[in-house]
PDB file of N, CA and C in Angstrom:
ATOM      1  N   UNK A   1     -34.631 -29.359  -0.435  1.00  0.00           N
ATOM      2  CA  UNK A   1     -34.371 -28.679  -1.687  1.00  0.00           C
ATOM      3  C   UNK A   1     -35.690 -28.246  -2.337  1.00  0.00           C
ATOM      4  N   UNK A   2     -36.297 -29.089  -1.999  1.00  0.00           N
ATOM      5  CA  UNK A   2     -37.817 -29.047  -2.585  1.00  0.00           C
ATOM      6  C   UNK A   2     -38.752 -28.066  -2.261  1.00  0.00           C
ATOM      7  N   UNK A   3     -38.441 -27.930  -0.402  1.00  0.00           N
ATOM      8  CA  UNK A   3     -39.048 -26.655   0.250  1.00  0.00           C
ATOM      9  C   UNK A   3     -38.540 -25.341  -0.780  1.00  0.00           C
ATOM     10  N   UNK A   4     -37.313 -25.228  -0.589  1.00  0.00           N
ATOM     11  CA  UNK A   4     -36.912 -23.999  -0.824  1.00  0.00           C
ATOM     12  C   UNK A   4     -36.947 -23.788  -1.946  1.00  0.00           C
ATOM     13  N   UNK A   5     -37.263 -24.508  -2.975  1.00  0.00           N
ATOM     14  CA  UNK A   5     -37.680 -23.791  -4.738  1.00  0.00           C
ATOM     15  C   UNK A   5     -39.295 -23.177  -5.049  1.00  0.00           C
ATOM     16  N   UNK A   6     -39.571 -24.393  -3.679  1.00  0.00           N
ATOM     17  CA  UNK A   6     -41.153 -23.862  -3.709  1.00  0.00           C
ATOM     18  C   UNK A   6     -41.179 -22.177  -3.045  1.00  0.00           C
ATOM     19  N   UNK A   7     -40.560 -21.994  -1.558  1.00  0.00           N
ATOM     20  CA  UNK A   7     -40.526 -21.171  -1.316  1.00  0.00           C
ATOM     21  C   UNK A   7     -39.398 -19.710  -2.124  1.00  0.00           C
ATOM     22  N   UNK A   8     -39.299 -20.032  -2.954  1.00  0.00           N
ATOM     23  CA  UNK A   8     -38.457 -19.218  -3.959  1.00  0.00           C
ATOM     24  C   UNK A   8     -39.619 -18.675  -4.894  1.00  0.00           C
ATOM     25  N   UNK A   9     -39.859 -19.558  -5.453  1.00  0.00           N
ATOM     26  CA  UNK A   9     -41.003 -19.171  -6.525  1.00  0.00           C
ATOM     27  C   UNK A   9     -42.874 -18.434  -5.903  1.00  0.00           C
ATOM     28  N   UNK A  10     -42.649 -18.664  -4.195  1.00  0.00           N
ATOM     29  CA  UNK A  10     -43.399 -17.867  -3.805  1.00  0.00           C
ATOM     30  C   UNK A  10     -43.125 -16.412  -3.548  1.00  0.00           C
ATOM     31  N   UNK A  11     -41.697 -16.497  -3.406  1.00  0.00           N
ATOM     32  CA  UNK A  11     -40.720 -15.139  -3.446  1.00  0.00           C
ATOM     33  C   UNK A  11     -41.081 -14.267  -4.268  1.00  0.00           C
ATOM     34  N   UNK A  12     -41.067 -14.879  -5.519  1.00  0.00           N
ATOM     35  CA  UNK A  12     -40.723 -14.230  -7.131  1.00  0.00           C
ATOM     36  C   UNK A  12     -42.413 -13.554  -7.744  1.00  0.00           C
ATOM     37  N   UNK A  13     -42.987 -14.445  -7.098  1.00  0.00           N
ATOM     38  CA  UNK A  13     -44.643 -14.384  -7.325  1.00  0.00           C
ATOM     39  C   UNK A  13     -44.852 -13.102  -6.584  1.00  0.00           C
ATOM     40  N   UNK A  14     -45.072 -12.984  -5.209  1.00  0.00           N
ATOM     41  CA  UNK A  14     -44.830 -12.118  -4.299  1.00  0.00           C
ATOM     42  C   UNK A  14     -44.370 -10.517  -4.569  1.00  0.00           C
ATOM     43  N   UNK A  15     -43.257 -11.013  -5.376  1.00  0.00           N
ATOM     44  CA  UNK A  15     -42.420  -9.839  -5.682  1.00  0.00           C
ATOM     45  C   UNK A  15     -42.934  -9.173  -6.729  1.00  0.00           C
ATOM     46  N   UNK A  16     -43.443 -10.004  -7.793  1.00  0.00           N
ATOM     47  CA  UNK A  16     -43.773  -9.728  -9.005  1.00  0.00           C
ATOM     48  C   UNK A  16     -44.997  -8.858  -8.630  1.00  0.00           C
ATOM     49  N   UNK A  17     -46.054  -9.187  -7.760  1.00  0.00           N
ATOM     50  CA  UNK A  17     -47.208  -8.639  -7.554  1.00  0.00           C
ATOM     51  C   UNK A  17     -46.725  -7.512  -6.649  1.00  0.00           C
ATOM     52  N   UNK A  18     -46.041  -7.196  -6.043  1.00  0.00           N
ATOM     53  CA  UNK A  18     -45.697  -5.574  -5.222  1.00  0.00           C
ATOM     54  C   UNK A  18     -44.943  -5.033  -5.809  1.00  0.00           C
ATOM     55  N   UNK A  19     -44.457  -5.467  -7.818  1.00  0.00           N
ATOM     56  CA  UNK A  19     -43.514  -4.331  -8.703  1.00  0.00           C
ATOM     57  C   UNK A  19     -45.190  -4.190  -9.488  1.00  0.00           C
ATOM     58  N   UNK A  20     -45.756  -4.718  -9.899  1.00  0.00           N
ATOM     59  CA  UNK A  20     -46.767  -4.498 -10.511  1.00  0.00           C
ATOM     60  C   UNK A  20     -47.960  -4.133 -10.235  1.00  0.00           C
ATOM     61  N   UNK A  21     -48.036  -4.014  -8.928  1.00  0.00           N
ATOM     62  CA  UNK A  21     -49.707  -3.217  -8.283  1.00  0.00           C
ATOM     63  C   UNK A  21     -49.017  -1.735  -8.733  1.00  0.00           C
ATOM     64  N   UNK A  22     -47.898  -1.027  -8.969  1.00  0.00           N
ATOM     65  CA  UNK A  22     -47.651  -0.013  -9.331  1.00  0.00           C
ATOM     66  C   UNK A  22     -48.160   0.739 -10.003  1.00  0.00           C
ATOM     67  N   UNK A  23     -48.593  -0.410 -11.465  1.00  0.00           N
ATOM     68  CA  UNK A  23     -48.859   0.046 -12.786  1.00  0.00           C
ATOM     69  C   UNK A  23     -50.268   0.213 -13.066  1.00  0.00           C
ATOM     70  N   UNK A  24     -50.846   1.334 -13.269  1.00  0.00           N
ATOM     71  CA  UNK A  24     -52.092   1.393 -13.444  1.00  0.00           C
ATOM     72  C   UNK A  24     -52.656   0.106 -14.484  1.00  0.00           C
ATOM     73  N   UNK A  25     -53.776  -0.335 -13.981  1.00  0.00           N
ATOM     74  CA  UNK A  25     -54.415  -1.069 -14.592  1.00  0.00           C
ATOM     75  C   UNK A  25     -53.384  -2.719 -14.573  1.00  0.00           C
ATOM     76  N   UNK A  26     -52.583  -3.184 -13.490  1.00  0.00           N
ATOM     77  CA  UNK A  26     -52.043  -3.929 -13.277  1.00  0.00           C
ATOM     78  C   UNK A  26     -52.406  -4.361 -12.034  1.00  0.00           C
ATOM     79  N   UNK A  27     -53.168  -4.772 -11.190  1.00  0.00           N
ATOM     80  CA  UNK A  27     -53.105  -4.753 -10.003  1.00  0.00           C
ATOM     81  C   UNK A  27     -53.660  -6.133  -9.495  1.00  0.00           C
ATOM     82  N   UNK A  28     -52.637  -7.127  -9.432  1.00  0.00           N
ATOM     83  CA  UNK A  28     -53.012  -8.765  -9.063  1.00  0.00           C
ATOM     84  C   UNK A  28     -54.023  -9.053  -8.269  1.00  0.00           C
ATOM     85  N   UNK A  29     -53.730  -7.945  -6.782  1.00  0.00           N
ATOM     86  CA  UNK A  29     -54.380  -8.147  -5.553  1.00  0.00           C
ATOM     87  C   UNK A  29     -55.707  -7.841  -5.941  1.00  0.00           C
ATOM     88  N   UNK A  30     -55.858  -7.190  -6.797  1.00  0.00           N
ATOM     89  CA  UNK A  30     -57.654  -7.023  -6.912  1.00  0.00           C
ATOM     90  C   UNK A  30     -58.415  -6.956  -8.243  1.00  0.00           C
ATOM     91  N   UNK A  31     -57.294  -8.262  -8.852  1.00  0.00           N
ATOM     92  CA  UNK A  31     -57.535  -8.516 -10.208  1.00  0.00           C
ATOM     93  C   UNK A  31     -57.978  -7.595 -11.580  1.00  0.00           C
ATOM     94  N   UNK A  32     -57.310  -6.237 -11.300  1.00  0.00           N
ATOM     95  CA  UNK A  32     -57.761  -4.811 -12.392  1.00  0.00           C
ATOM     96  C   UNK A  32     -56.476  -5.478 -13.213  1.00  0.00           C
ATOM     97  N   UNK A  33     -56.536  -6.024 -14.291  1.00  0.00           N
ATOM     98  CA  UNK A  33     -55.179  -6.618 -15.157  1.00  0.00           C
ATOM     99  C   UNK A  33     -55.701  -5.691 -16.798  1.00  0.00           C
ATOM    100  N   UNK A  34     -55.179  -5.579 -16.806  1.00  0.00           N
ATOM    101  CA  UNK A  34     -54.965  -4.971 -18.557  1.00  0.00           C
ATOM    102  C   UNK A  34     -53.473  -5.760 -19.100  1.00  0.00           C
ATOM    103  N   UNK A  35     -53.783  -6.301 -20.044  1.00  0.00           N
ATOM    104  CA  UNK A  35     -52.899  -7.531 -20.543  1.00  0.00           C
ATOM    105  C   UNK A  35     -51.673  -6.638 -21.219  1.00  0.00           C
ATOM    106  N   UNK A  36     -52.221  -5.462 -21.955  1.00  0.00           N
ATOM    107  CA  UNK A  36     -51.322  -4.485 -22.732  1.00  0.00           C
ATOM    108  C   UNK A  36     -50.412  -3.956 -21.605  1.00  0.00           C
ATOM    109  N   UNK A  37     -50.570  -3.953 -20.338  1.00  0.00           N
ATOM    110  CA  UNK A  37     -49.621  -3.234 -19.271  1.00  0.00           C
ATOM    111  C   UNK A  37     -49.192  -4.077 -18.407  1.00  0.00           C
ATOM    112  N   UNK A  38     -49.271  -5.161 -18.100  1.00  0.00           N
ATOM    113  CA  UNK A  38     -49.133  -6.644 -17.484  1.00  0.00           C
ATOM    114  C   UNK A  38     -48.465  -7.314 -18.226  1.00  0.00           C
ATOM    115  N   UNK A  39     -48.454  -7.966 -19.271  1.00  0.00           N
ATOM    116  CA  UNK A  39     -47.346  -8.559 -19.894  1.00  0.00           C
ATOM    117  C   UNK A  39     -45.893  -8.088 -20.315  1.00  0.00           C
ATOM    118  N   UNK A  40     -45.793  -7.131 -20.539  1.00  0.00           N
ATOM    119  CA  UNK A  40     -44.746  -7.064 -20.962  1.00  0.00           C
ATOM    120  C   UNK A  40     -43.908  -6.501 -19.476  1.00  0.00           C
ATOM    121  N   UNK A  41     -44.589  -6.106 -18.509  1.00  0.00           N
ATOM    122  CA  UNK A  41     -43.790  -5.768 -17.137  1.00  0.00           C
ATOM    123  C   UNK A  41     -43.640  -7.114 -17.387  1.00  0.00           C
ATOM    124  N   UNK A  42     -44.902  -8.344 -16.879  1.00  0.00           N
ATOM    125  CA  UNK A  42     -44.161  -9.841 -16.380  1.00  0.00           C
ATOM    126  C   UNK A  42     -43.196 -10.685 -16.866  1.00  0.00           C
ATOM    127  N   UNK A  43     -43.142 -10.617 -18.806  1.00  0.00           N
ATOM    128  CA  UNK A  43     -41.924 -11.026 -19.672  1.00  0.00           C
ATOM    129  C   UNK A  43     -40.777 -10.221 -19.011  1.00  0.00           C
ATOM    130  N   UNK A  44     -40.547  -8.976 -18.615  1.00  0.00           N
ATOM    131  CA  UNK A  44     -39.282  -8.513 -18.474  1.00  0.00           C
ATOM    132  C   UNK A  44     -39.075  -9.048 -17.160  1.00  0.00           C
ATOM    133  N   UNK A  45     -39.804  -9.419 -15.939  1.00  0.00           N
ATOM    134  CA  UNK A  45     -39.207 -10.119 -14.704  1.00  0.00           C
ATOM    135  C   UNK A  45     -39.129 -11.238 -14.838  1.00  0.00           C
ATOM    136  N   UNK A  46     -39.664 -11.837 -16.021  1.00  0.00           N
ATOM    137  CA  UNK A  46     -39.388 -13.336 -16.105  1.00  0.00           C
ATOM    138  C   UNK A  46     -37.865 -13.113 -16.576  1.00  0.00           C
ATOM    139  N   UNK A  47     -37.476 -12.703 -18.034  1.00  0.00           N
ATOM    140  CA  UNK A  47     -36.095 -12.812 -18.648  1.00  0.00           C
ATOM    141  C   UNK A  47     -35.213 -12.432 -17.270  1.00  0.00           C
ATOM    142  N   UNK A  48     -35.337 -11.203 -16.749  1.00  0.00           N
ATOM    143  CA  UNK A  48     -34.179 -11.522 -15.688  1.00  0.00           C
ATOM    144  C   UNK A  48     -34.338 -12.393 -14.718  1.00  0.00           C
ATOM    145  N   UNK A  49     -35.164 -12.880 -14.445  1.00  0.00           N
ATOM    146  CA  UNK A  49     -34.904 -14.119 -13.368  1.00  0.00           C
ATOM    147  C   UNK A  49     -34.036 -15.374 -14.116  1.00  0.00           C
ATOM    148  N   UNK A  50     -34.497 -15.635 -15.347  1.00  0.00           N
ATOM    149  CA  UNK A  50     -34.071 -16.142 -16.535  1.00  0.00           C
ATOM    150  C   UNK A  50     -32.070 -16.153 -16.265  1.00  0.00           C
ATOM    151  N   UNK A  51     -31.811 -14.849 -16.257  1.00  0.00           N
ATOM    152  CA  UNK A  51     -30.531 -14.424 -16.840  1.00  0.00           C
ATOM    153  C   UNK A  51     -29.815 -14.199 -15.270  1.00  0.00           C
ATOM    154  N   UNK A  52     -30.481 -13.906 -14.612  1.00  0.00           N
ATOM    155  CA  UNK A  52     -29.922 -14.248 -12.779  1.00  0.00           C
ATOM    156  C   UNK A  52     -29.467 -15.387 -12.493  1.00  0.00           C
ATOM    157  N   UNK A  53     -30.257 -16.288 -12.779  1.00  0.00           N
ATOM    158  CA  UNK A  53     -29.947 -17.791 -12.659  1.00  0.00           C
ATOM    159  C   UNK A  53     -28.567 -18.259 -13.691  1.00  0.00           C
ATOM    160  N   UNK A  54     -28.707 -17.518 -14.940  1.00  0.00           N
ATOM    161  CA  UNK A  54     -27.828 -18.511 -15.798  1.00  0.00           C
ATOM    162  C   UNK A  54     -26.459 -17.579 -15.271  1.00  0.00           C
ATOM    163  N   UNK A  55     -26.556 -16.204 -14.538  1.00  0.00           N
ATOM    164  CA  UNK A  55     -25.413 -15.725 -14.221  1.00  0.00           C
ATOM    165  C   UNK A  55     -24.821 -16.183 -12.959  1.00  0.00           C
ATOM    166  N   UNK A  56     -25.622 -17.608 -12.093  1.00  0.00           N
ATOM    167  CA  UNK A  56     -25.663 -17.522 -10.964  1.00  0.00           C
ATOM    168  C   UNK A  56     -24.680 -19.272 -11.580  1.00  0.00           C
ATOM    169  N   UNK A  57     -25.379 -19.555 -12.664  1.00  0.00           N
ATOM    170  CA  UNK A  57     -24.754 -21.277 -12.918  1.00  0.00           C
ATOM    171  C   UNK A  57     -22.842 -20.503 -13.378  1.00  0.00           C
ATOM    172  N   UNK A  58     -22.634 -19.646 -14.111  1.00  0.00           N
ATOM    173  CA  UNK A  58     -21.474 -18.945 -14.358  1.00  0.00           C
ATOM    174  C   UNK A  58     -20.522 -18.879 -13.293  1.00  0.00           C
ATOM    175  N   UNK A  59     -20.828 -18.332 -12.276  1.00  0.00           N
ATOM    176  CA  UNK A  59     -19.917 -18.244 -11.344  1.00  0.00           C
ATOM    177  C   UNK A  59     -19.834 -19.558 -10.366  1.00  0.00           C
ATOM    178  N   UNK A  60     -20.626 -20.215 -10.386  1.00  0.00           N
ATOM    179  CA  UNK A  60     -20.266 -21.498  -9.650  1.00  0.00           C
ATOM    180  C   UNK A  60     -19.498 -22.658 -10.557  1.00  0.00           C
ATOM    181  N   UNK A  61     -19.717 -22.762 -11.635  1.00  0.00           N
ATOM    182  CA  UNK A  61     -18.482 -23.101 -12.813  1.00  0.00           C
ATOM    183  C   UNK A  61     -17.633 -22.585 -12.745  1.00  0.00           C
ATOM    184  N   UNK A  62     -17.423 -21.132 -12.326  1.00  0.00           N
ATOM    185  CA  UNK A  62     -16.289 -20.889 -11.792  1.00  0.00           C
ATOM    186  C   UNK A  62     -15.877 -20.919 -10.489  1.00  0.00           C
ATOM    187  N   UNK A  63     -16.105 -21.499 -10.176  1.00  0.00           N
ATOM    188  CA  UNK A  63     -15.967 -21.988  -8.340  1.00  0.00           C
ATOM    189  C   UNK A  63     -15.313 -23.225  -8.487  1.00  0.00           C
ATOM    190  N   UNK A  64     -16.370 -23.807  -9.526  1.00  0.00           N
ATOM    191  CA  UNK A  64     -15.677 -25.935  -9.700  1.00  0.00           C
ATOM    192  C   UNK A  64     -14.370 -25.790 -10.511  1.00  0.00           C
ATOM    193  N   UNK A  65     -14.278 -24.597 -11.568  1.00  0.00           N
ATOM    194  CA  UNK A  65     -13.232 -24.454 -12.399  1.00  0.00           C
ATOM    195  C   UNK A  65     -11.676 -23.956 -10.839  1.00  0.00           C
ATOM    196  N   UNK A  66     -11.884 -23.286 -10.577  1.00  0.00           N
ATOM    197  CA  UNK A  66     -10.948 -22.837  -9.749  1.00  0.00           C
ATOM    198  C   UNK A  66     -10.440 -24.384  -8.539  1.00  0.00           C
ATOM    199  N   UNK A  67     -11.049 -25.086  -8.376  1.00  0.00           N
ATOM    200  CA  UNK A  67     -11.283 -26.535  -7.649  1.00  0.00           C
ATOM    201  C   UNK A  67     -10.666 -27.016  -8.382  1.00  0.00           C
ATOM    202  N   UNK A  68     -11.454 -27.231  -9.852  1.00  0.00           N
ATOM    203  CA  UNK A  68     -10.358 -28.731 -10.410  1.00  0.00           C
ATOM    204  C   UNK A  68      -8.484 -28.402 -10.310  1.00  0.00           C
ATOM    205  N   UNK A  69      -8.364 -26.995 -10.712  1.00  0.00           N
ATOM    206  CA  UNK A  69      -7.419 -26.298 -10.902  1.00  0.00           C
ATOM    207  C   UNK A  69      -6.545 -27.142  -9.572  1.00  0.00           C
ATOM    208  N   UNK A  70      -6.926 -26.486  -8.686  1.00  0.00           N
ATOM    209  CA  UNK A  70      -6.126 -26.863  -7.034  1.00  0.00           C
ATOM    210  C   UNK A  70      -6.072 -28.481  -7.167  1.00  0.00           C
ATOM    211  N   UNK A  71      -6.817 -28.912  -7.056  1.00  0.00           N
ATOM    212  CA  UNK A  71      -7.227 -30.449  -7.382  1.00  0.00           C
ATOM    213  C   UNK A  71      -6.635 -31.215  -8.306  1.00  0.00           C
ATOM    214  N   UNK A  72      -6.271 -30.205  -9.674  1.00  0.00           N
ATOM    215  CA  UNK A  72      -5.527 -31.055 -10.587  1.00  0.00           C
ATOM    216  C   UNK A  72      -4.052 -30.931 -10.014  1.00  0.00           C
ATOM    217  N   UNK A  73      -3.446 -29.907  -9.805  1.00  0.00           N
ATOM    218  CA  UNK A  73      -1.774 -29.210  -9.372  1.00  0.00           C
ATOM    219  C   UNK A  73      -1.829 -30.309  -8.390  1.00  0.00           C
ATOM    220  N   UNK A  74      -2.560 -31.048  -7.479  1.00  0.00           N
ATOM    221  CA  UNK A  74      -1.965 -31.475  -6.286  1.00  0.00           C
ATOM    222  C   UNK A  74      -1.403 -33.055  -6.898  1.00  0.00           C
ATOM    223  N   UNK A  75      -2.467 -33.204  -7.686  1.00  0.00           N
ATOM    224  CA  UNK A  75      -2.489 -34.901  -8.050  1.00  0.00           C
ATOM    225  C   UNK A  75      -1.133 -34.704  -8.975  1.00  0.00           C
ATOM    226  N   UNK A  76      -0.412 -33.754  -9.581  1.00  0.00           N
ATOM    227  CA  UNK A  76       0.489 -33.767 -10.882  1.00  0.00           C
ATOM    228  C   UNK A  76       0.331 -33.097 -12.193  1.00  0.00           C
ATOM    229  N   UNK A  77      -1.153 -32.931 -12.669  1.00  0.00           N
ATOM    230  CA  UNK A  77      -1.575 -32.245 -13.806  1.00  0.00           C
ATOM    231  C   UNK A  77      -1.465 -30.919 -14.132  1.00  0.00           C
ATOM    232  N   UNK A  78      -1.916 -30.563 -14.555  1.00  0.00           N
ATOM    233  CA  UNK A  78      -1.681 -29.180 -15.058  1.00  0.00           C
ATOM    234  C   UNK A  78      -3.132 -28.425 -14.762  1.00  0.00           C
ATOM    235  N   UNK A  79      -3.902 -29.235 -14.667  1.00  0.00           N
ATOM    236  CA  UNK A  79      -5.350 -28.489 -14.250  1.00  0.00           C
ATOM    237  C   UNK A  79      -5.295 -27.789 -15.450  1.00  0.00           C
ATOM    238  N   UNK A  80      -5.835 -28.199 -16.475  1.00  0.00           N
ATOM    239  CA  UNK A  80      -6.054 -28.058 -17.655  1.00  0.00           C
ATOM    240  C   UNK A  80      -7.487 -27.909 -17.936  1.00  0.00           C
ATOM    241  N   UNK A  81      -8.381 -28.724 -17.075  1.00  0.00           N
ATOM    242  CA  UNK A  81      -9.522 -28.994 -17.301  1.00  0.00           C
ATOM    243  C   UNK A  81     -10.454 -27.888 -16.897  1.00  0.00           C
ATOM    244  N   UNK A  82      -9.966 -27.374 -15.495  1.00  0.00           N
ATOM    245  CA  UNK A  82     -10.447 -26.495 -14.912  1.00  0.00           C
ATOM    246  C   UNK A  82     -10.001 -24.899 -15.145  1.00  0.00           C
ATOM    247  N   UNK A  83      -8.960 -24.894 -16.261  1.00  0.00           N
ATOM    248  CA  UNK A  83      -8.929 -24.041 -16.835  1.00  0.00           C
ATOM    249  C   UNK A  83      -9.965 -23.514 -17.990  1.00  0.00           C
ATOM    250  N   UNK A  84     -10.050 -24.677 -19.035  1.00  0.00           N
ATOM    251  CA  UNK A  84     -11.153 -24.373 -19.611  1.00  0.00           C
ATOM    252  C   UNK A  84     -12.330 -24.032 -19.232  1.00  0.00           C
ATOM    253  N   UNK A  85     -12.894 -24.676 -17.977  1.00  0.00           N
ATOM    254  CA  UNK A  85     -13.790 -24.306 -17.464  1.00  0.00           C
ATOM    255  C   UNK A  85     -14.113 -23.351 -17.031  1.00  0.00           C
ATOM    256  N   UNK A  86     -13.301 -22.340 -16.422  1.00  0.00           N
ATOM    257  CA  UNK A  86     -13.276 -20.961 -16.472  1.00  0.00           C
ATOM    258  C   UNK A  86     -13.450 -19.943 -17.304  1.00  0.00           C
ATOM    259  N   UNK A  87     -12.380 -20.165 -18.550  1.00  0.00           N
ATOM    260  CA  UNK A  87     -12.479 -19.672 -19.669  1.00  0.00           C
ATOM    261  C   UNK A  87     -14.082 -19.383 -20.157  1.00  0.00           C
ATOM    262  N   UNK A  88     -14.419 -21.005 -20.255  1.00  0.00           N
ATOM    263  CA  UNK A  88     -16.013 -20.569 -20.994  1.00  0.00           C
ATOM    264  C   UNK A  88     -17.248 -20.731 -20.146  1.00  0.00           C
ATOM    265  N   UNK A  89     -16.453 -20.308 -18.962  1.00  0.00           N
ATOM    266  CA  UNK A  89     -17.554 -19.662 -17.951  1.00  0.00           C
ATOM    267  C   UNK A  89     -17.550 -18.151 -17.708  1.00  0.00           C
ATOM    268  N   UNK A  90     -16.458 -17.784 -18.184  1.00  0.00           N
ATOM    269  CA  UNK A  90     -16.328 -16.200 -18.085  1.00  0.00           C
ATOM    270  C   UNK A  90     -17.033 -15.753 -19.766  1.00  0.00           C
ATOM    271  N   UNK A  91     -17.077 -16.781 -20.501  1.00  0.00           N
ATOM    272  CA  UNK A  91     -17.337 -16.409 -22.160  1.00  0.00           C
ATOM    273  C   UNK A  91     -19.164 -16.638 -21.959  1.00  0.00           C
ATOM    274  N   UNK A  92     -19.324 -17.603 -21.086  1.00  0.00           N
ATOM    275  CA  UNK A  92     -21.115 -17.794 -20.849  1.00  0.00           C
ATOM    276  C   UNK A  92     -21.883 -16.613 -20.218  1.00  0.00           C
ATOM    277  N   UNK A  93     -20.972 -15.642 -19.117  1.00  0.00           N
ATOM    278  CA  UNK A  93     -21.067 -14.691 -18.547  1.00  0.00           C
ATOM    279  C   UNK A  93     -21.392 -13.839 -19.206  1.00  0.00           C
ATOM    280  N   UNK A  94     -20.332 -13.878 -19.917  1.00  0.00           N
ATOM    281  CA  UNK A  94     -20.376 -12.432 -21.159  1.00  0.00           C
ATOM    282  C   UNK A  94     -21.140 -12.064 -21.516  1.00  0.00           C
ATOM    283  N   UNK A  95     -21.713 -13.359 -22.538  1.00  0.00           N
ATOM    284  CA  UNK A  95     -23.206 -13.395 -23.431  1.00  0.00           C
ATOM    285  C   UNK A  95     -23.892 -13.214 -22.882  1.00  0.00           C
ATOM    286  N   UNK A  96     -24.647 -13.792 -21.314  1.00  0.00           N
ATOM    287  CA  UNK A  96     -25.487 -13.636 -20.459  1.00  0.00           C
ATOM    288  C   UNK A  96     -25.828 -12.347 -20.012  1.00  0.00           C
ATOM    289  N   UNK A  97     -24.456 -11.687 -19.938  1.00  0.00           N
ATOM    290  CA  UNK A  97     -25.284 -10.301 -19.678  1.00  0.00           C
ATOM    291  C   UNK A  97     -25.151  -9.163 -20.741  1.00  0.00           C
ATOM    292  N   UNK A  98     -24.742  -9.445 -21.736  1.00  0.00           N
ATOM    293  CA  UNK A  98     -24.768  -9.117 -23.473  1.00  0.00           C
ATOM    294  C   UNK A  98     -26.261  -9.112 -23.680  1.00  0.00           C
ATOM    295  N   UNK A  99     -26.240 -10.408 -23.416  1.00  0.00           N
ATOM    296  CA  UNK A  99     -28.200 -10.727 -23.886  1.00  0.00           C
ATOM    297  C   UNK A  99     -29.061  -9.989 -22.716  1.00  0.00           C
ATOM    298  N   UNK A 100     -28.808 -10.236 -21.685  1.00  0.00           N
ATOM    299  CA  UNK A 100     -29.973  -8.934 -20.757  1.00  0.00           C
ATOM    300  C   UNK A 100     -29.599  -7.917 -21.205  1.00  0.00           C
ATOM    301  N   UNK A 101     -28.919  -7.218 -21.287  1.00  0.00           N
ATOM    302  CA  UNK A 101     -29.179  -5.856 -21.481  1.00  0.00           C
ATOM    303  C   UNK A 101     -29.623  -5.503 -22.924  1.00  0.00           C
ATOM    304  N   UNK A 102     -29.138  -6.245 -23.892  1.00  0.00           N
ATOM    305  CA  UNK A 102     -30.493  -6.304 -25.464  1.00  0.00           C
ATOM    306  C   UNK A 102     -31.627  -6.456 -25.058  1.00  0.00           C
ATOM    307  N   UNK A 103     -32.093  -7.109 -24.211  1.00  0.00           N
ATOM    308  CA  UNK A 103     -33.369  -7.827 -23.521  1.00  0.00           C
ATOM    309  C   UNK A 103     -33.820  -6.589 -22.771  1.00  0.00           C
ATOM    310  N   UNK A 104     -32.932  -5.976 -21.771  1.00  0.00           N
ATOM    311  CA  UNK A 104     -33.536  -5.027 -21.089  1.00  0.00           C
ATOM    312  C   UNK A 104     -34.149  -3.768 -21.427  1.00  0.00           C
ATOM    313  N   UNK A 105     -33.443  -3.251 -22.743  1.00  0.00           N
ATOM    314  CA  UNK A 105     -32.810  -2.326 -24.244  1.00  0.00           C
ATOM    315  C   UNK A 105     -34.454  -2.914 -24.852  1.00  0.00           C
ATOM    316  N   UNK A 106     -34.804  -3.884 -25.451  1.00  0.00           N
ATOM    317  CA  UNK A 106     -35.900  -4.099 -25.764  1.00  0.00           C
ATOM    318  C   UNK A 106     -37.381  -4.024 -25.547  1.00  0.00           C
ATOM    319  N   UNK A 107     -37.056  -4.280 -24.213  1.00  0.00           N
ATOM    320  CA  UNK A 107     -38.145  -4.612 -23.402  1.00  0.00           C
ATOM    321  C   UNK A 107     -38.727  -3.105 -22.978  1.00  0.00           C
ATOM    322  N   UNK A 108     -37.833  -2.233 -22.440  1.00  0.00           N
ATOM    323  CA  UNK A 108     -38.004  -0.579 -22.280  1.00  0.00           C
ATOM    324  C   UNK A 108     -38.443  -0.169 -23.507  1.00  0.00           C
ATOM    325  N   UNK A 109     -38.151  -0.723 -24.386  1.00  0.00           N
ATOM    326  CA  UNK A 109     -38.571  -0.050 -25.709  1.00  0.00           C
ATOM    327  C   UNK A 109     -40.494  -0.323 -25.918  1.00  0.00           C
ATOM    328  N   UNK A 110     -40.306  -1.568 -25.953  1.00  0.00           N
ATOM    329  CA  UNK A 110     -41.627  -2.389 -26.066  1.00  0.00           C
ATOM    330  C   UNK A 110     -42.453  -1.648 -25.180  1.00  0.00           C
ATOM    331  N   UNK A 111     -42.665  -1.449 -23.633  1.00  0.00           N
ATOM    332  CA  UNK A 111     -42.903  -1.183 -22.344  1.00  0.00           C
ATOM    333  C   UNK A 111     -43.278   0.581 -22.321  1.00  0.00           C
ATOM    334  N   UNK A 112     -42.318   0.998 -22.695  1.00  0.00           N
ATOM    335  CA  UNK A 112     -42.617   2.530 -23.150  1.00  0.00           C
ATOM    336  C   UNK A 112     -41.665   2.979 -21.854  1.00  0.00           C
TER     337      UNK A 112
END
């Protein structure tokens, strides 16, 4: 588990530096950084990695929600539990990508 977060976050690093050698006066590989054109690209790949992830915890709550569901019907219940869980996993969703795109809406603004 350990490998692969490390090798994730070498991913993201990686990635970040071949969207941003783009930008004039951004360029990791040979350290030309201008902070005024570098930050606010790197805040906006941070928030969506940010909002990837929390859209990524959403649908696997809805994975366990759809489980308890089956899981509750078999034992007798009503799967009640795993209903809710759906519910305000589809309502966490919402916001999640409510808020990126204010975020994204912002950030273009900021960014030019």
């Amino acid at each position: 588990m350990l490998n692969f977060l490390l090798s994730l976050l070498v991913q993201t690093v990686y990635a970040q530096s071949l969207i941003t050698d783009g930008i004039p006066g951004c360029t990791f590989s040979t350290g030309d950084i201008d902070p005024g054109l570098c930050i606010p690209s790197f805040i906006a790949h941070v928030i969506q990695f940010i909002f990837a992830f929390a859209g990524s915890i959403c649908v696997i709550m809805i994975i366990f929600g759809g489980y308890e569901i089956v899981t509750g019907n078999l034992a007798g219940g009503g799967g009640d539990a795993g209903k809710t869980r759906i519910q305000w996993a589809i309502i966490g969703f919402i916001l999640a990508a409510t808020s990126f795109f204010i975020m994204d809406f912002i950030i273009a603004a900021i960014a030019g």
